[in-house]
PDB file of N, CA and C in Angstrom:
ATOM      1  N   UNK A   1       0.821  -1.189   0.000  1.00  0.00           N
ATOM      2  CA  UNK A   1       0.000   0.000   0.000  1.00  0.00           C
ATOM      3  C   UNK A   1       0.874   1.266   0.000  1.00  0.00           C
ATOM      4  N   UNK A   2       1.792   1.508   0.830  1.00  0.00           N
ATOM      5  CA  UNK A   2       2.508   2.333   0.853  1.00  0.00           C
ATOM      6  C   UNK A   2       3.404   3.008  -0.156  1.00  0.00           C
ATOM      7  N   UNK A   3       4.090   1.435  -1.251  1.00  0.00           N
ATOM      8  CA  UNK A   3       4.517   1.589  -2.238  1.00  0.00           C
ATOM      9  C   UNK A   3       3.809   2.351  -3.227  1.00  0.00           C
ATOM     10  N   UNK A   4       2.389   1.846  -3.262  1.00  0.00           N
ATOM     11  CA  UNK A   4       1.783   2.531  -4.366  1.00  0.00           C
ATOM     12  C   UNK A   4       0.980   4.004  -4.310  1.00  0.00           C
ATOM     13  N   UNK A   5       0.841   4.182  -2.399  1.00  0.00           N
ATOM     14  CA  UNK A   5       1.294   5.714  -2.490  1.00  0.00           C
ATOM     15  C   UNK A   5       1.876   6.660  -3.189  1.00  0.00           C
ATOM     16  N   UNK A   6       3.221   5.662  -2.427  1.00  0.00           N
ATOM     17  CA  UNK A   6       4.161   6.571  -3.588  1.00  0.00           C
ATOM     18  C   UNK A   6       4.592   6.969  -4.788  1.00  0.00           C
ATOM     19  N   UNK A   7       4.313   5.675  -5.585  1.00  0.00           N
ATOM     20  CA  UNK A   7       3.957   5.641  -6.951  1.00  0.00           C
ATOM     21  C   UNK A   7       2.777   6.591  -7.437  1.00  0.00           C
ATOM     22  N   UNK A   8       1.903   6.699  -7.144  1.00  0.00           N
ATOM     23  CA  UNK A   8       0.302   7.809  -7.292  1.00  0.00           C
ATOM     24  C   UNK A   8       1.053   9.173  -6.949  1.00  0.00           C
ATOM     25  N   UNK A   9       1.744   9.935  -5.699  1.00  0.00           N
ATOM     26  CA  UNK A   9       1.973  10.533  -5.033  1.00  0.00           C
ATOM     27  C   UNK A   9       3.626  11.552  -6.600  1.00  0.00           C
ATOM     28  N   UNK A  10       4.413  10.350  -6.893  1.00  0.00           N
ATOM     29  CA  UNK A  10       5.200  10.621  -8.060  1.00  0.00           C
ATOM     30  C   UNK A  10       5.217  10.123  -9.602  1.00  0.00           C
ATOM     31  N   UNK A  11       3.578  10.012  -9.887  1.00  0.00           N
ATOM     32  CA  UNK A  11       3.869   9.865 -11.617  1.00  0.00           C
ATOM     33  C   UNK A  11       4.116  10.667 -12.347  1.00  0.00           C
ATOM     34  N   UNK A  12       4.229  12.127 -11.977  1.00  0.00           N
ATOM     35  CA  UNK A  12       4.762  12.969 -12.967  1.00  0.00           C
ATOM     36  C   UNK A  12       6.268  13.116 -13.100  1.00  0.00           C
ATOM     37  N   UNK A  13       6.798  12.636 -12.390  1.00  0.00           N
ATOM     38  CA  UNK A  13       8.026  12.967 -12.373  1.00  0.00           C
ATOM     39  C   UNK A  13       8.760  11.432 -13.410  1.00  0.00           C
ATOM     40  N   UNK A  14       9.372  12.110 -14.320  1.00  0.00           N
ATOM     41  CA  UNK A  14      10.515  11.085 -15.219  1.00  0.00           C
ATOM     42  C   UNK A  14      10.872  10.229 -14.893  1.00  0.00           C
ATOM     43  N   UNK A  15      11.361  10.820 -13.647  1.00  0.00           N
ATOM     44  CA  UNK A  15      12.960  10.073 -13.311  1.00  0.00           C
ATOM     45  C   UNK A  15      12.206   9.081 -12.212  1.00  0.00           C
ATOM     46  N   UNK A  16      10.795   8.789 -12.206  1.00  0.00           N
ATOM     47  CA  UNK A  16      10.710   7.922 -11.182  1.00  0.00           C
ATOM     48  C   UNK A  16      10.489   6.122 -11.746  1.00  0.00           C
ATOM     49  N   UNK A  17      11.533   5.149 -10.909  1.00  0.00           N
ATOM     50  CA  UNK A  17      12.530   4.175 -11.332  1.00  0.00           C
ATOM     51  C   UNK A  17      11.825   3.202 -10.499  1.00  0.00           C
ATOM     52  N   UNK A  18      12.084   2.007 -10.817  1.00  0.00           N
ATOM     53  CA  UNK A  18      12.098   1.052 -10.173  1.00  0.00           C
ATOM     54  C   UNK A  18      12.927   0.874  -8.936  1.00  0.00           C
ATOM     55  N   UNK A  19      14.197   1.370  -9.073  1.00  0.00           N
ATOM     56  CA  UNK A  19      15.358   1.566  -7.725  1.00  0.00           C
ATOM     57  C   UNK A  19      15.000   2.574  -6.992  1.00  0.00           C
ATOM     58  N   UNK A  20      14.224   3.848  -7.334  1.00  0.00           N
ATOM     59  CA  UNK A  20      13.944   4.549  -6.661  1.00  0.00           C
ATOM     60  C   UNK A  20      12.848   4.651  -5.798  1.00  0.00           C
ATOM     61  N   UNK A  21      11.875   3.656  -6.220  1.00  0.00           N
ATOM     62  CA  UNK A  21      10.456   3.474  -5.588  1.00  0.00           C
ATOM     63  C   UNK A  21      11.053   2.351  -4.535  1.00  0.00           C
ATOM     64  N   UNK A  22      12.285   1.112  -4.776  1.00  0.00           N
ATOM     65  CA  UNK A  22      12.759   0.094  -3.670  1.00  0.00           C
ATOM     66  C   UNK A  22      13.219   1.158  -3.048  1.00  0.00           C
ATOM     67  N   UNK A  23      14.155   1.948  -3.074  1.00  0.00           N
ATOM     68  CA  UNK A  23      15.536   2.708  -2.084  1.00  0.00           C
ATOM     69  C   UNK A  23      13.917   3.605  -1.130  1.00  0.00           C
ATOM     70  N   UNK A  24      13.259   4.393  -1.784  1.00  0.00           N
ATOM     71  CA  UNK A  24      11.906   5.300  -0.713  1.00  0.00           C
ATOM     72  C   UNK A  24      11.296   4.079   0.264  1.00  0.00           C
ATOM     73  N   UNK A  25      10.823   2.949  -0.200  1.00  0.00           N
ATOM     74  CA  UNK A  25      10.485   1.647   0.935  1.00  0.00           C
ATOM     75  C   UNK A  25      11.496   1.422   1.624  1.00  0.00           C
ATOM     76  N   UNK A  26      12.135   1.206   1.530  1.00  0.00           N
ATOM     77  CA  UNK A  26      13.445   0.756   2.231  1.00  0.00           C
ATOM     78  C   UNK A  26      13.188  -1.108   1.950  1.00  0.00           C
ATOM     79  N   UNK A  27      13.323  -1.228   0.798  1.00  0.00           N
ATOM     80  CA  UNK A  27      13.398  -2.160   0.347  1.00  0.00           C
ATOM     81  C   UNK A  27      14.485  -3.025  -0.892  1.00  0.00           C
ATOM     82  N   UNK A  28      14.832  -3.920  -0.998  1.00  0.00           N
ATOM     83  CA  UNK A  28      15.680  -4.363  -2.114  1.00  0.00           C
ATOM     84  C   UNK A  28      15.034  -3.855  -3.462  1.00  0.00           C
ATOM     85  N   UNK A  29      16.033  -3.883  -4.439  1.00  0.00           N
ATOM     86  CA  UNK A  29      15.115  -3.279  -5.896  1.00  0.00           C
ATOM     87  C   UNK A  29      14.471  -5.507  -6.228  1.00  0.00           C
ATOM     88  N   UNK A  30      15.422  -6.276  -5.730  1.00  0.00           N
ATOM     89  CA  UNK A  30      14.737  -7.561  -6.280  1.00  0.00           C
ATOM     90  C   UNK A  30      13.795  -7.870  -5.137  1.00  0.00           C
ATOM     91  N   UNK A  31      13.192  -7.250  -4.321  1.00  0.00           N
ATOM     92  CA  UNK A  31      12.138  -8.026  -3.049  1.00  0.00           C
ATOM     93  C   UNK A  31      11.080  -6.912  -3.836  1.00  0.00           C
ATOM     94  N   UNK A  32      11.304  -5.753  -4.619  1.00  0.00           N
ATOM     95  CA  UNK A  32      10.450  -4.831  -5.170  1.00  0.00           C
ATOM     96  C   UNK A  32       9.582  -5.463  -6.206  1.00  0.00           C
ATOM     97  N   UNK A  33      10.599  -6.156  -6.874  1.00  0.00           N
ATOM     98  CA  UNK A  33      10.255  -7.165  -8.145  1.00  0.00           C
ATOM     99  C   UNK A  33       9.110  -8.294  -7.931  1.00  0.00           C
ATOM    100  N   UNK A  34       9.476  -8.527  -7.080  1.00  0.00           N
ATOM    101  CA  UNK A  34       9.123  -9.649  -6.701  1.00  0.00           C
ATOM    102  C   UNK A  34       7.369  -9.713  -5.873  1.00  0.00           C
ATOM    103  N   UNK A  35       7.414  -8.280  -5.284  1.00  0.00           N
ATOM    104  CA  UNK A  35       5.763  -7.661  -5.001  1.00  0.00           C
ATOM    105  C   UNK A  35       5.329  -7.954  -6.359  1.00  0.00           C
ATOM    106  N   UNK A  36       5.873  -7.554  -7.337  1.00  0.00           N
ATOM    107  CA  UNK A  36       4.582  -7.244  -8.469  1.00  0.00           C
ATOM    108  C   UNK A  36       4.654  -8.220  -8.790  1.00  0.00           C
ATOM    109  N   UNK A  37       5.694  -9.390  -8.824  1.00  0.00           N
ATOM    110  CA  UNK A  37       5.532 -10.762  -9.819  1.00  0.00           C
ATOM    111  C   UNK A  37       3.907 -10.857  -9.939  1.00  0.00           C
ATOM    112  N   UNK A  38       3.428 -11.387  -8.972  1.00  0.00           N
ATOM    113  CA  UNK A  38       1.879 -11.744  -9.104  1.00  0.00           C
ATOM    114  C   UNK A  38       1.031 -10.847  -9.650  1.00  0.00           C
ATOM    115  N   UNK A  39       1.535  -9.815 -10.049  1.00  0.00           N
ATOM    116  CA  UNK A  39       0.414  -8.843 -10.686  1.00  0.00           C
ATOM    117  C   UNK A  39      -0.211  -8.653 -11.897  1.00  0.00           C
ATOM    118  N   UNK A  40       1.078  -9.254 -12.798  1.00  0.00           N
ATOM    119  CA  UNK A  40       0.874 -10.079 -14.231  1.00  0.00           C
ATOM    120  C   UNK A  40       2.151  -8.573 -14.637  1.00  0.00           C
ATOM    121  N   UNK A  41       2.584  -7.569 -13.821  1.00  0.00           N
ATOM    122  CA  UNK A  41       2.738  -6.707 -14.238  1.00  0.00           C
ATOM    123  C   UNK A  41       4.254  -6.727 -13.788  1.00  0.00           C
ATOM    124  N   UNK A  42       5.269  -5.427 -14.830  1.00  0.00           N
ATOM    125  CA  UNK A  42       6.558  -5.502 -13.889  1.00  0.00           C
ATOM    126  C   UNK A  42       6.854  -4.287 -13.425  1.00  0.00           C
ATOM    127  N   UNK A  43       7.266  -3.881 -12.376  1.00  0.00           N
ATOM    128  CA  UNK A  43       7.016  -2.485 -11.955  1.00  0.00           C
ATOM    129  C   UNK A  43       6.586  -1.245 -13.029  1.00  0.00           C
ATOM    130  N   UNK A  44       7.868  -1.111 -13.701  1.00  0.00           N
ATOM    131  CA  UNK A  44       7.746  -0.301 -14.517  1.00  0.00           C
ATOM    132  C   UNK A  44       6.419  -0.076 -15.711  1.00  0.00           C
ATOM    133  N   UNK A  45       6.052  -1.294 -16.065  1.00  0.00           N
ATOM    134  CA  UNK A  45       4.645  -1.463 -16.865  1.00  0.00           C
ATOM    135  C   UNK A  45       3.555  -1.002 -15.992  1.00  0.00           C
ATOM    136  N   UNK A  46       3.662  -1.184 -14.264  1.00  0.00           N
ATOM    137  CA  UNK A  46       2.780  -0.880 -13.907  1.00  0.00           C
ATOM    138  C   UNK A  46       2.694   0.687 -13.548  1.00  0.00           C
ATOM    139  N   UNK A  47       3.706   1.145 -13.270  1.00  0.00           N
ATOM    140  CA  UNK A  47       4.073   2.400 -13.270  1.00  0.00           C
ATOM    141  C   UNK A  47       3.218   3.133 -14.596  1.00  0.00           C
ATOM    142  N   UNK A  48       3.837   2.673 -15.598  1.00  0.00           N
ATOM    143  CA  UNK A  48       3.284   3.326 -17.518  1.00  0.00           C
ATOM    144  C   UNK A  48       1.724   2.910 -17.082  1.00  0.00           C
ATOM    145  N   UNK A  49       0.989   2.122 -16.874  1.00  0.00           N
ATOM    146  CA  UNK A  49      -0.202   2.023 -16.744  1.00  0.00           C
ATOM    147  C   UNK A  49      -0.966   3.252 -15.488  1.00  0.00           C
ATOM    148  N   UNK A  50      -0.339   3.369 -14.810  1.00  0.00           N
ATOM    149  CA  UNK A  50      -0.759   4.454 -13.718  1.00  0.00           C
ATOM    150  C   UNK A  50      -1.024   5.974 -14.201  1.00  0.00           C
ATOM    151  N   UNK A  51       0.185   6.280 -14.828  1.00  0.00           N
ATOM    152  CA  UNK A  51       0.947   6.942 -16.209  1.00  0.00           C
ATOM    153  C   UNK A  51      -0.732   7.436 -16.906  1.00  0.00           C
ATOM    154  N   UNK A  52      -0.837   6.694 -17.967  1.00  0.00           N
ATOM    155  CA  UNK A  52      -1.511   5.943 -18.926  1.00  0.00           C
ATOM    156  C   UNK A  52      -3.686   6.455 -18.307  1.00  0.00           C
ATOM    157  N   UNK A  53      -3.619   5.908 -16.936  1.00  0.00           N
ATOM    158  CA  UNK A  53      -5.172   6.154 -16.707  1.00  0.00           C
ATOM    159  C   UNK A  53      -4.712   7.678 -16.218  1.00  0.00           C
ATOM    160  N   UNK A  54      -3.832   8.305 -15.505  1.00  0.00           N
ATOM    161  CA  UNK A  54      -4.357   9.528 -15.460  1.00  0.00           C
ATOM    162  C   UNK A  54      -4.115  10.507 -16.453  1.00  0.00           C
ATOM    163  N   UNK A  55      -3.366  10.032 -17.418  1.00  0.00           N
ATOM    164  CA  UNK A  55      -3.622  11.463 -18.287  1.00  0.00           C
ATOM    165  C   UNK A  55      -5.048  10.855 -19.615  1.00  0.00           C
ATOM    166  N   UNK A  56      -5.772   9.691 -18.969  1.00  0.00           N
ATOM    167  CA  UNK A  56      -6.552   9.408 -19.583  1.00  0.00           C
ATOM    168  C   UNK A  56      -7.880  10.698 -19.204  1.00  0.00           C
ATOM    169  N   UNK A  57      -7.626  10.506 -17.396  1.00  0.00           N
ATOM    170  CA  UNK A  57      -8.814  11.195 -17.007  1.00  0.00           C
ATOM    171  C   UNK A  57      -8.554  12.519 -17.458  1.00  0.00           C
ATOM    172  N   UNK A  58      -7.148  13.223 -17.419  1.00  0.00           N
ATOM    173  CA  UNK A  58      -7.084  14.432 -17.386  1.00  0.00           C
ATOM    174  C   UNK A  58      -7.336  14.761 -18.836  1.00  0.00           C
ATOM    175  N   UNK A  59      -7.629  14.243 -19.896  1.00  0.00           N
ATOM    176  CA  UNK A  59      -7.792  14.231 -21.559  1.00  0.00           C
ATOM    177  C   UNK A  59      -9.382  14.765 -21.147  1.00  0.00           C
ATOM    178  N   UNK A  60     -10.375  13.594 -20.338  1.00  0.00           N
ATOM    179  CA  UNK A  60     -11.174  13.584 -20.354  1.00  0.00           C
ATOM    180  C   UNK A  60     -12.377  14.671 -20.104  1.00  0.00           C
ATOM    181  N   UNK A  61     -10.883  15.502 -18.582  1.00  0.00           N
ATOM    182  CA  UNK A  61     -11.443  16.674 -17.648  1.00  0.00           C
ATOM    183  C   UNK A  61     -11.261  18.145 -17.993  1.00  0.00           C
ATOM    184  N   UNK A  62      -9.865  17.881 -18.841  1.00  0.00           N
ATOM    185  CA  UNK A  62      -9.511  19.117 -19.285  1.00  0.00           C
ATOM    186  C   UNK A  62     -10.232  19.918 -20.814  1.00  0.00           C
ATOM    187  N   UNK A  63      -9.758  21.215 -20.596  1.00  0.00           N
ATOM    188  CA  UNK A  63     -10.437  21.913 -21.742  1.00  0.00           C
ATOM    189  C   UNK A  63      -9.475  21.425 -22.952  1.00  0.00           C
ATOM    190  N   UNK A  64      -9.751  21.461 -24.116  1.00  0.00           N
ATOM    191  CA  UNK A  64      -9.276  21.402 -25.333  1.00  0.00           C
ATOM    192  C   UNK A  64      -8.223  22.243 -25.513  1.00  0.00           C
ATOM    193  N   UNK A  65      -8.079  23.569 -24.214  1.00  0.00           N
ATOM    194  CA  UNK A  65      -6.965  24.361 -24.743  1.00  0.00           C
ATOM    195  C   UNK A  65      -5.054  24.043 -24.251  1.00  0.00           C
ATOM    196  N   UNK A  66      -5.395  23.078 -23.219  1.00  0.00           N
ATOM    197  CA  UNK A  66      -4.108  22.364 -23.105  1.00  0.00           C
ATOM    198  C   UNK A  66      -4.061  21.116 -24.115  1.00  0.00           C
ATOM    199  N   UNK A  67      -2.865  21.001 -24.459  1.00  0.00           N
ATOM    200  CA  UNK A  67      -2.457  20.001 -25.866  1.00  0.00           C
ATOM    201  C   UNK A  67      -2.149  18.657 -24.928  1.00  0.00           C
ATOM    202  N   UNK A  68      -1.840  17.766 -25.841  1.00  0.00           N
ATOM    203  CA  UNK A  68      -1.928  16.442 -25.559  1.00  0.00           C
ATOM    204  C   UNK A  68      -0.566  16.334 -24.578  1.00  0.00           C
ATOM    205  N   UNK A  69       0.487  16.694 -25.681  1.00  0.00           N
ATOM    206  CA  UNK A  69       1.712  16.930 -25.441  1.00  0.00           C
ATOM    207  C   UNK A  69       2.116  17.389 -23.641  1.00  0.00           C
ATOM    208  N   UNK A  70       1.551  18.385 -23.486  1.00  0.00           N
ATOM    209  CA  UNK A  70       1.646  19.184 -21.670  1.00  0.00           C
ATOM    210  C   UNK A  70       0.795  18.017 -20.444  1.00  0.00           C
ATOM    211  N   UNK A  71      -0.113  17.538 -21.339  1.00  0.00           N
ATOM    212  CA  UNK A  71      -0.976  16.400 -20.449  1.00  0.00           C
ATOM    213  C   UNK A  71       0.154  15.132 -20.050  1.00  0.00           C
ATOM    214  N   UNK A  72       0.868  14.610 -20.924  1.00  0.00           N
ATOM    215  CA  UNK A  72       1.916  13.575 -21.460  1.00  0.00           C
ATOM    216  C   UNK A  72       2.838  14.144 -20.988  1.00  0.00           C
ATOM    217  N   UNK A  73       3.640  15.254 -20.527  1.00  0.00           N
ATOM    218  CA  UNK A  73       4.714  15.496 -19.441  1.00  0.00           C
ATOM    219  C   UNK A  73       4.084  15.556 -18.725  1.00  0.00           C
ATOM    220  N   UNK A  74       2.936  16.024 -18.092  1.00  0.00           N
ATOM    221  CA  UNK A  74       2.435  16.295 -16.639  1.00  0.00           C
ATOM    222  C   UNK A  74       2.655  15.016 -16.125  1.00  0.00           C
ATOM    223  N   UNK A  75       2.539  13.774 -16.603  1.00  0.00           N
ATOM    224  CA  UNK A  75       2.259  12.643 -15.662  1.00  0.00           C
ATOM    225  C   UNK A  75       3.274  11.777 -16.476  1.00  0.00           C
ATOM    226  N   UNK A  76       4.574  12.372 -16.496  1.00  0.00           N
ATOM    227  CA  UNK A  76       5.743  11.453 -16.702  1.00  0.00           C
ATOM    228  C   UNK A  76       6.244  10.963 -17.892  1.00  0.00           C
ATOM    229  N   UNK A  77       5.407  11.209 -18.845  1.00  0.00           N
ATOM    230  CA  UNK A  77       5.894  10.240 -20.000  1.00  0.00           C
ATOM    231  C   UNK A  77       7.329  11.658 -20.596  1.00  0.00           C
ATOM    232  N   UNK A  78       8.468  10.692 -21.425  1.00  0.00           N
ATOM    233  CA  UNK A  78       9.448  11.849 -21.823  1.00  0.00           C
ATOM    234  C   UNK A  78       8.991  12.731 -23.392  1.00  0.00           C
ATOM    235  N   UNK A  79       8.451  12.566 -24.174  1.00  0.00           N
ATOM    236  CA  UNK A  79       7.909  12.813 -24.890  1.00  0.00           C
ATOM    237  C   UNK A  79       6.246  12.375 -25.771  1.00  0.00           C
ATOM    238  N   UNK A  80       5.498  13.187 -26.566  1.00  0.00           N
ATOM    239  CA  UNK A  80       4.452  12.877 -26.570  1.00  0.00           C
ATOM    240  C   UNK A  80       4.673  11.821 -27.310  1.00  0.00           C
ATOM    241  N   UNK A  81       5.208  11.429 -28.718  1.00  0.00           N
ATOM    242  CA  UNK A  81       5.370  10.402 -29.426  1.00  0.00           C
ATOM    243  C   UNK A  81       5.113   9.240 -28.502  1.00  0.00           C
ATOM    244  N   UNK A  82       6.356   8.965 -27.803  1.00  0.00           N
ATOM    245  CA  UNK A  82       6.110   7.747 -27.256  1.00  0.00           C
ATOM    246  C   UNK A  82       4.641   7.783 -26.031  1.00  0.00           C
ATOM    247  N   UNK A  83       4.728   8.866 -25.750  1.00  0.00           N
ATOM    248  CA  UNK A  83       2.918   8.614 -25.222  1.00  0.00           C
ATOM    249  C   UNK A  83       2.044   8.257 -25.629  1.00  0.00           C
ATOM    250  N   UNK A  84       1.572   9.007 -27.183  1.00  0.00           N
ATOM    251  CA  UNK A  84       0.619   8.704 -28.281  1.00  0.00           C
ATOM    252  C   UNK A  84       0.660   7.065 -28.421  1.00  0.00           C
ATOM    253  N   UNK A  85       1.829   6.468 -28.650  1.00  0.00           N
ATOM    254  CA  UNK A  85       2.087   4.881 -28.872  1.00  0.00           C
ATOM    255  C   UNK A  85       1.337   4.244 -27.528  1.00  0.00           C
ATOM    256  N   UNK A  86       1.880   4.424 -26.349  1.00  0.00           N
ATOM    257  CA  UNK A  86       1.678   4.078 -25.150  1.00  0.00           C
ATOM    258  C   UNK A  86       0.355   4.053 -25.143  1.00  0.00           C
ATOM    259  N   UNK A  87      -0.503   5.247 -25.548  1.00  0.00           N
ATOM    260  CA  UNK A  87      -1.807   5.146 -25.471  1.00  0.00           C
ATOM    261  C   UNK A  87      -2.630   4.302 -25.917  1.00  0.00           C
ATOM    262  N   UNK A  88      -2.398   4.621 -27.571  1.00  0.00           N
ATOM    263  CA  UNK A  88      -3.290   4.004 -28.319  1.00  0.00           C
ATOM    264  C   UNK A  88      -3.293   2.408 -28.215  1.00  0.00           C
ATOM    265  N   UNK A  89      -1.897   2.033 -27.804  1.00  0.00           N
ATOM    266  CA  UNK A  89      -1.666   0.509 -27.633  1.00  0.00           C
ATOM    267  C   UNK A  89      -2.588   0.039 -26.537  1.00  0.00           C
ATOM    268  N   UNK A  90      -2.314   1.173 -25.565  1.00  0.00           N
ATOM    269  CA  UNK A  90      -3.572   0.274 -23.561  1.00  0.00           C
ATOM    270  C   UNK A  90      -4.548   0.566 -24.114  1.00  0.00           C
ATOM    271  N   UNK A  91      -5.284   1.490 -24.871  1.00  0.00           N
ATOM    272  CA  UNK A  91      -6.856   1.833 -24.850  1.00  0.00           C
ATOM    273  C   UNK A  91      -7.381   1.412 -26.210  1.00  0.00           C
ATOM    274  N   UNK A  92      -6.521   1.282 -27.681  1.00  0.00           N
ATOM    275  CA  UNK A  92      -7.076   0.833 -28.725  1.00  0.00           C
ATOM    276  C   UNK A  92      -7.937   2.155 -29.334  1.00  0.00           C
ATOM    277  N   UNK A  93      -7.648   3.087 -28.921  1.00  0.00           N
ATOM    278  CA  UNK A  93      -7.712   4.726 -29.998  1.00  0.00           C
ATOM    279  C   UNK A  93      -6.717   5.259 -29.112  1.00  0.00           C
ATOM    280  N   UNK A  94      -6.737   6.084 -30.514  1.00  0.00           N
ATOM    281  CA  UNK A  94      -5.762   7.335 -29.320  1.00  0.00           C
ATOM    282  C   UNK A  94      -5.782   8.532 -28.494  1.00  0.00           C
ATOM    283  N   UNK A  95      -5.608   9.151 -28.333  1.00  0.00           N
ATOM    284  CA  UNK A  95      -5.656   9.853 -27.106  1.00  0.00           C
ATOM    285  C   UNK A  95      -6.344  11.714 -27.871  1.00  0.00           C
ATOM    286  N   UNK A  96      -6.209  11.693 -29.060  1.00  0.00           N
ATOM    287  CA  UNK A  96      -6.738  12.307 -29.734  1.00  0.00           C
ATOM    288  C   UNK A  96      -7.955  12.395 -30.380  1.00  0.00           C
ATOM    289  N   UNK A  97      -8.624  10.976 -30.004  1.00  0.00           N
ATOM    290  CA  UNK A  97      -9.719  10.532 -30.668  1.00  0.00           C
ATOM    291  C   UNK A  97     -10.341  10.847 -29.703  1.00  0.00           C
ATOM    292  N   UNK A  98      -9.935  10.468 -28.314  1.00  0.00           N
ATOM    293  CA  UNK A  98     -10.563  10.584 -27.119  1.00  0.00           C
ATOM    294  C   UNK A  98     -10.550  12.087 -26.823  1.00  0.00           C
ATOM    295  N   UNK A  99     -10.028  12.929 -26.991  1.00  0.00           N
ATOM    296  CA  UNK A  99     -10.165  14.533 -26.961  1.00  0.00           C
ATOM    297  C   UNK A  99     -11.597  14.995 -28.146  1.00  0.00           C
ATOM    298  N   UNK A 100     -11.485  14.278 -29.077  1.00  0.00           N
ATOM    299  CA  UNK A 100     -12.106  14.774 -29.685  1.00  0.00           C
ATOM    300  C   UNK A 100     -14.058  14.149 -29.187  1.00  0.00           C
ATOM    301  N   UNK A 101     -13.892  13.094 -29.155  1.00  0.00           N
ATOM    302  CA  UNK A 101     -14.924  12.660 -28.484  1.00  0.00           C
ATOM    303  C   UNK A 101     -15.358  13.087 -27.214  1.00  0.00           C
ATOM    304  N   UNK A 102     -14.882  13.512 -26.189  1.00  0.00           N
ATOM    305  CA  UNK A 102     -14.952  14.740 -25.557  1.00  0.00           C
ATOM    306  C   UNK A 102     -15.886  15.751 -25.673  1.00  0.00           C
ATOM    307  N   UNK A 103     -14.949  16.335 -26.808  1.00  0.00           N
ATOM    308  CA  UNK A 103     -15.589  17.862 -27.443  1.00  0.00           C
ATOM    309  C   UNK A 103     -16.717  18.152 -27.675  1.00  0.00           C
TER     310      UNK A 103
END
């Protein structure tokens, strides 16, 4: 629970790691691993999925006048490209379709 505090607490930020979410628990990075085994997920995927639903909601909440792009750094991803991919791959449209459907 705590872990995924922290994870919720830092998805906007880049630089947040698999070693860095073990070293804040005070945990091994392989006893870290090893939480998610059962999740079907591996940290980091689950991380991009966390990623992934909130700049889903924030597509959803926000006005049309912030771009996709500022939504997609707000919550970590390093550029929009690889966001756009990221997206359209978990949800099956993209994240533009979903703005527009929105509208």
């Amino acid at each position: 629970m705590r872990i995924e505090r922290y994870i919720s607490a830092n998805l906007g930020d880049p630089d947040l790691t698999p070693a860095r979410i073990a070293h804040y628990s005070g945990i091994s990075l392989r006893y870290l691993h090893k939480l998610f085994s059962g999740s079907g997920y591996t940290v980091r995927e689950w991380v991009k999925v966390q990623r992934l639903e909130a700049a889903h909601r924030d597509l959803e909440a926000t006005p049309t006048g912030i771009n996709i792009g500022e939504i997609a750094y707000r919550w970590g991803f390093s550029d929009q490209a690889q966001f756009c991919r990221a997206f359209k791959q978990h949800y099956g449209y993209s994240a533009s379709e979903l703005r527009f459907q929105v509208v």
